[in-house]
Protein backbone atom coordinates (compact mmCIF):
# COMPACT_ATOMS: atom_id res chain seq x y z
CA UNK A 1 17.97 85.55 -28.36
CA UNK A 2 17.59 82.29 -27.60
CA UNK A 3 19.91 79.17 -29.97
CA UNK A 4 16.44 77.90 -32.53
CA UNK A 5 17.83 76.01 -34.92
CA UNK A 6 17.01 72.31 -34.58
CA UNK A 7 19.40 69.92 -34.38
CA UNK A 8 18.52 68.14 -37.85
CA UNK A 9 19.70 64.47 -38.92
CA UNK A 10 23.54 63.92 -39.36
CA UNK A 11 23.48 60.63 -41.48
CA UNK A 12 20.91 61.57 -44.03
CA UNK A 13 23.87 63.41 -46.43
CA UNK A 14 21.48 63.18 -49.55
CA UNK A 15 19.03 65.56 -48.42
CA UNK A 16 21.69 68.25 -48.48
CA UNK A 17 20.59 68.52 -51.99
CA UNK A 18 16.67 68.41 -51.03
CA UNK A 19 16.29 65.32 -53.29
CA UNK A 20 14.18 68.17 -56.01
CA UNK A 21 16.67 70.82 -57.10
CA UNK A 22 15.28 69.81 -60.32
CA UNK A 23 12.03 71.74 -59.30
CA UNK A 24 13.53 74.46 -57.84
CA UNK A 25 12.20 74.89 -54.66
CA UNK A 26 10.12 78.38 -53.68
CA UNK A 27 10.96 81.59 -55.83
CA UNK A 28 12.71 79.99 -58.32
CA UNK A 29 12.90 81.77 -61.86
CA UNK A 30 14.60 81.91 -64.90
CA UNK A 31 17.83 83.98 -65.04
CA UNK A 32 16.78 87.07 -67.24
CA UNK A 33 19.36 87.37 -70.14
CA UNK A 34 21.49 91.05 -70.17
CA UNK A 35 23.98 92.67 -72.18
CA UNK A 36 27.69 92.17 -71.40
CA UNK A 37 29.09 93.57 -68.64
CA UNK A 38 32.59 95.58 -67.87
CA UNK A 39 35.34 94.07 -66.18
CA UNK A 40 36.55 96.23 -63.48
CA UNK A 41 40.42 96.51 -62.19
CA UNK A 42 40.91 95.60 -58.99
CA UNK A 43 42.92 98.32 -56.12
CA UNK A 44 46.07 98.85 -56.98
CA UNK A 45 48.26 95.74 -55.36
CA UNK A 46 45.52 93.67 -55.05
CA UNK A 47 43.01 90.88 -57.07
CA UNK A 48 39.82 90.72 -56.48
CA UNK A 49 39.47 87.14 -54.73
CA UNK A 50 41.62 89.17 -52.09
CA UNK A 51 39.10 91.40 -51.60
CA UNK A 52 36.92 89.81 -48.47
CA UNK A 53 34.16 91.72 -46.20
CA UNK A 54 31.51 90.55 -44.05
CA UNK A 55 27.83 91.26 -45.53
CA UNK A 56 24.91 93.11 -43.50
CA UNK A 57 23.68 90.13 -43.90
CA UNK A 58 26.21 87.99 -41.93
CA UNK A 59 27.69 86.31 -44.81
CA UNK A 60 31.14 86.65 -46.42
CA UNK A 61 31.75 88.06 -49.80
CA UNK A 62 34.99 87.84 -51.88
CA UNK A 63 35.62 90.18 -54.94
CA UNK A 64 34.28 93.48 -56.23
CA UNK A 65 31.38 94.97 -53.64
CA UNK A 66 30.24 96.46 -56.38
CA UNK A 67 30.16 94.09 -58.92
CA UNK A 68 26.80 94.35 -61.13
CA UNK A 69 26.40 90.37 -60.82
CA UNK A 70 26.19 89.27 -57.27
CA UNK A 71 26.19 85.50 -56.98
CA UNK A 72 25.25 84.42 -52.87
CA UNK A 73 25.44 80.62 -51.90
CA UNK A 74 23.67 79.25 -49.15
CA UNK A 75 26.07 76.28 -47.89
CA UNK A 76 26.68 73.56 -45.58
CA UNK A 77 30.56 72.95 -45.07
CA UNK A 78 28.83 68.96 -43.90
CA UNK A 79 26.94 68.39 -47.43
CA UNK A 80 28.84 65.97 -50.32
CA UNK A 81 27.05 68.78 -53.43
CA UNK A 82 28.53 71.44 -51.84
CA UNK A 83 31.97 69.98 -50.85
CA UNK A 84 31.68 69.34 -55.13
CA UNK A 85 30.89 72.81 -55.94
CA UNK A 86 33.69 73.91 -53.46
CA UNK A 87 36.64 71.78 -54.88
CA UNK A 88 35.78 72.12 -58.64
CA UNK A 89 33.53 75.04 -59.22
CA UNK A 90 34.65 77.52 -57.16
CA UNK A 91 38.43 77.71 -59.39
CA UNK A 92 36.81 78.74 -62.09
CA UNK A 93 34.41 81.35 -60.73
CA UNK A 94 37.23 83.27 -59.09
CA UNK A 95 39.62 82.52 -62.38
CA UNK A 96 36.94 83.29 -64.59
CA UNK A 97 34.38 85.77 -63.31
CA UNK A 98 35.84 87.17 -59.65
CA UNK A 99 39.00 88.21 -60.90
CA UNK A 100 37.23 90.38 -63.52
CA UNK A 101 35.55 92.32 -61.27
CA UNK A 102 31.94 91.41 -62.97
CA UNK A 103 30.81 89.08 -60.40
CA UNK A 104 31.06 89.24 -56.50
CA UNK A 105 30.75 85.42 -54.21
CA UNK A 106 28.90 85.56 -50.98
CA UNK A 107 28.77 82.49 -48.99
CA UNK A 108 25.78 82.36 -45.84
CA UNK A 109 25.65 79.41 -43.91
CA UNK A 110 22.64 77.16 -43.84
CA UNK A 111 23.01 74.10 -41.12
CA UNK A 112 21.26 71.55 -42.40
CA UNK A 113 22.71 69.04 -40.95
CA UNK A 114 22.74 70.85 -37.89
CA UNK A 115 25.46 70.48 -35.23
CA UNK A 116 28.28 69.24 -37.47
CA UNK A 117 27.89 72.16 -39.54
CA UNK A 118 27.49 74.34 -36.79
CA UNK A 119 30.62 73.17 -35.54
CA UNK A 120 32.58 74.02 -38.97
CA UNK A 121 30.52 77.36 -39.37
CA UNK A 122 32.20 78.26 -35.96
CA UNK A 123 35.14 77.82 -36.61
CA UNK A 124 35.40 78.81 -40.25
CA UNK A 125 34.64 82.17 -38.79
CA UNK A 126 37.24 81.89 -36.15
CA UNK A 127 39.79 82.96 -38.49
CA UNK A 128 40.08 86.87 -39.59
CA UNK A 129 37.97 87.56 -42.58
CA UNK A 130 40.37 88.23 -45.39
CA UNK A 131 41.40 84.50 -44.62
CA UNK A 132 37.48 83.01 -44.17
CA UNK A 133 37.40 81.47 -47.79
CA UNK A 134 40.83 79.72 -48.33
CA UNK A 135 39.75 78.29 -44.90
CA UNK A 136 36.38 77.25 -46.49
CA UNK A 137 38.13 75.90 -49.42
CA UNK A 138 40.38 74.19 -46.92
CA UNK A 139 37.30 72.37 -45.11
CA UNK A 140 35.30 71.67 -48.35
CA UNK A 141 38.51 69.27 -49.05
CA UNK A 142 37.99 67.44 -45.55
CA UNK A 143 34.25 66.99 -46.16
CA UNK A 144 34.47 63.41 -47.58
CA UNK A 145 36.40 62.71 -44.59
CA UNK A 146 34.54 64.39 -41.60
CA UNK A 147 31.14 62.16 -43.18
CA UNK A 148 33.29 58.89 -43.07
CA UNK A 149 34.41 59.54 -39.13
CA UNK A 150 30.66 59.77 -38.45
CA UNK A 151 29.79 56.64 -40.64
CA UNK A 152 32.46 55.10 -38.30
CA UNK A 153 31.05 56.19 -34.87
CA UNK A 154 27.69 55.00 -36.29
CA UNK A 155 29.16 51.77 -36.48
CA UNK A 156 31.73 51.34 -33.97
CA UNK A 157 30.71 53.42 -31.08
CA UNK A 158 26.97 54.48 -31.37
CA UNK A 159 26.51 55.44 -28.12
CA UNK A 160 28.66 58.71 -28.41
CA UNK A 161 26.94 59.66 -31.55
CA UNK A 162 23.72 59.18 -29.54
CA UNK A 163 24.98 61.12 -26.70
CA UNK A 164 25.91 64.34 -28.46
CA UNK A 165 22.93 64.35 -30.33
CA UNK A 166 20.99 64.89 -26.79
CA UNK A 167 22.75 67.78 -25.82
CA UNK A 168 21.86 70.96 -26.80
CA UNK A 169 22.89 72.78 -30.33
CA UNK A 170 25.60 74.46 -29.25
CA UNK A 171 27.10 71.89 -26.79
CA UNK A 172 26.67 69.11 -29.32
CA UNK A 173 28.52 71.45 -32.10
CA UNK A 174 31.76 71.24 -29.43
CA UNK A 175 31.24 67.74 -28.92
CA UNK A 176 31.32 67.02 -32.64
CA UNK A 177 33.91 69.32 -33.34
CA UNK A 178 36.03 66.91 -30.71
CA UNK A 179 34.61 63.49 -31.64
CA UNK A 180 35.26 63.99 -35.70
CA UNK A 181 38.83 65.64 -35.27
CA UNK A 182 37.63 69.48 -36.35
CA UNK A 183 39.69 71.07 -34.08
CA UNK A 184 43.18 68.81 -34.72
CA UNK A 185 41.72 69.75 -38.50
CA UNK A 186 42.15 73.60 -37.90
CA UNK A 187 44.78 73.35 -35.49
CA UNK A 188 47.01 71.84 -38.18
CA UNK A 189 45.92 74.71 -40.32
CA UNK A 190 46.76 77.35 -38.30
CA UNK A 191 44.02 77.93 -35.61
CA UNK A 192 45.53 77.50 -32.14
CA UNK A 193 43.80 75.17 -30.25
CA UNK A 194 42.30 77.52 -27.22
CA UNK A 195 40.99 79.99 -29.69
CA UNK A 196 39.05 76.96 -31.83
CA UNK A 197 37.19 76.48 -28.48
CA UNK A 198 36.62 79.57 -27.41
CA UNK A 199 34.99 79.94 -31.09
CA UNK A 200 32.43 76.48 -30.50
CA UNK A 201 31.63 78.47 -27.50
CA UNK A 202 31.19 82.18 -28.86
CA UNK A 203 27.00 82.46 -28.24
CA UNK A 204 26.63 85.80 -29.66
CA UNK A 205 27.98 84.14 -33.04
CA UNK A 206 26.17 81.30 -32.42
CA UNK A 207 23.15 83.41 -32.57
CA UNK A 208 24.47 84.74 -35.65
CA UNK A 209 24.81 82.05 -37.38
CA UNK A 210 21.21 80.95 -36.18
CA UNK A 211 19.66 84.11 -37.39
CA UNK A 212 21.46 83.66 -41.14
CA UNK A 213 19.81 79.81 -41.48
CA UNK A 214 16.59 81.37 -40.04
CA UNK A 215 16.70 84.38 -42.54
CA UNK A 216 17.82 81.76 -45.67
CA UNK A 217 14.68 79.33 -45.03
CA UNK A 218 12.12 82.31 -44.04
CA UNK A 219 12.82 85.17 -45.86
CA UNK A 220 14.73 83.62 -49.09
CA UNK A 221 12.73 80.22 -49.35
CA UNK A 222 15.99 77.91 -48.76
CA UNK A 223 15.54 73.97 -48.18
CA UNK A 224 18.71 72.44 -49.55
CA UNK A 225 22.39 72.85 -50.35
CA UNK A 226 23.52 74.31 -52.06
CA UNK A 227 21.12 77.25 -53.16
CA UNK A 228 22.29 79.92 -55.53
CA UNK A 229 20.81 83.11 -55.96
CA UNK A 230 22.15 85.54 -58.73
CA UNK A 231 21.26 89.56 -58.40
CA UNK A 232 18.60 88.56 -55.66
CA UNK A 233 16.83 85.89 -57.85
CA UNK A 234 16.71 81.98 -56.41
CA UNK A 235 18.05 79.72 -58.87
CA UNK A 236 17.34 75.98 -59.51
CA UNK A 237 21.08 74.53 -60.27
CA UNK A 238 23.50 73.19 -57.50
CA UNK A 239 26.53 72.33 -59.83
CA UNK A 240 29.20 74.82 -61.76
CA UNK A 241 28.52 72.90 -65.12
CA UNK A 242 25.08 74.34 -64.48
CA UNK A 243 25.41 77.69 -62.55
CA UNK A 244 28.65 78.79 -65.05
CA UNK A 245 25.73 79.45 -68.05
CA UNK A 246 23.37 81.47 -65.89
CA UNK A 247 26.33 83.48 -64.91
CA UNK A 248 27.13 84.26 -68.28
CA UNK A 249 23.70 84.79 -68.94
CA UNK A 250 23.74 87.47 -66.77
CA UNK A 251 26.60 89.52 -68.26
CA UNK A 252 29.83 87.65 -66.76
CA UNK A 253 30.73 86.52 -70.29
């Protein structure tokens, strides 16, 4: 399987959001309203946010597998909405709603913008699984940051921005991950320095990763970040102040 994903725009962060959440983008539907649902206790010496598995699907779900509300996010670890959602909304869905066993989180990566996020995809996954989303929390706080590095490049030294952007997918992720300070970022948090480059390197997960962004914009209808779906069904919000009602709407009240 060959690497398809294009390498998409880096400096364009507002059309992480698509620029028309508002209309919802393809399959998007009302939440259906349902009765309250059952909290569930979680194994004995254990909560539920510590409860982490990787999906069929490639992604990475935290809390109850069987949890009769199933809330999936298609992210980008690069894009400003979901760096929001994943510093303030995420708190308060594991507080809230994880920890009672009603709803279960999945997180699938969608690149859009393309190498950089490729590069943080890789080595979000470097980790082992039960730690994969207090890393992702970890990132989401270094988002604002990672942005302004390539606003600086853009500015100060253009030509290395231009150069990685002609290499292919997988050698530009590495020479982001180098050029913005990704791997200093993870190596500081834990992930020794050889293994973060073995990761950027890793093409069988880079294939992965390819075939989950292929599978959210082909078979699920995804175009911006980021996209919640709750019990299967697309919705058309991208903030917690939104999502938390349609939650509860579904029986996590």
């Amino acid at each position: 399987m060959r690497f398809a994903l294009a390498l998409l725009p880096i400096l364009a962060l507002a059309a992480c959001n698509g620029g028309d959440k508002a209309a919802g983008g393809n399959g998007s539907a009302p939440v259906q309203a349902a009765a309250p649902v059952a909290g569930v206790p979680a194994p004995a010496g254990k909560q539920w946010a510590d409860v982490v598995e990787k999906t069929k699907d490639n992604g990475f779900r935290q809390g109850n597998p069987n949890a009769p509300i199933k809330l999936v996010e298609y992210g980008s670890r690069m894009c400003p909405f979901c760096a929001q959602f994943g510093t303030t909304g995420v708190g308060p869905l594991r507080e809230k709603y994880i920890a009672t066993g009603k709803v279960s989180y999945e997180y699938r990566d969608f690149l859009i913008h393309g190498a950089p996020d490729l590069a943080l995809a890789l080595l979000n996954q470097c980790v082992p699984t039960d730690a994969f989303f207090p890393m992702l929390d970890q990132i989401y706080a270094g988002t604002d940051a990672f942005n302004q590095k390539i606003m600086a490049l853009q500015q100060t030294n253009p030509q290395v921005l231009d150069q990685i952007q002609q290499m292919p997918p997988p050698q530009a992720a590495a020479g982001f991950a180098q050029a913005l300070g990704m791997v200093d970022y993870m190596k500081q948090r834990g992930l020794p320095e050889a293994q973060a480059k073995a990761c950027l390197a890793d093409q069988k997960q880079i294939e992965t990763i390819a075939k989950v962004n292929a599978d959210g914009a082909n078979v699920y209808g995804v175009n911006s970040t980021p996209t919640f779906f709750i019990n299967g069904q697309k919705t058309d919000v991208n903030t917690w102040a939104d999502l938390e009602p349609l939650l509860q709407k579904a029986g996590a009240r």
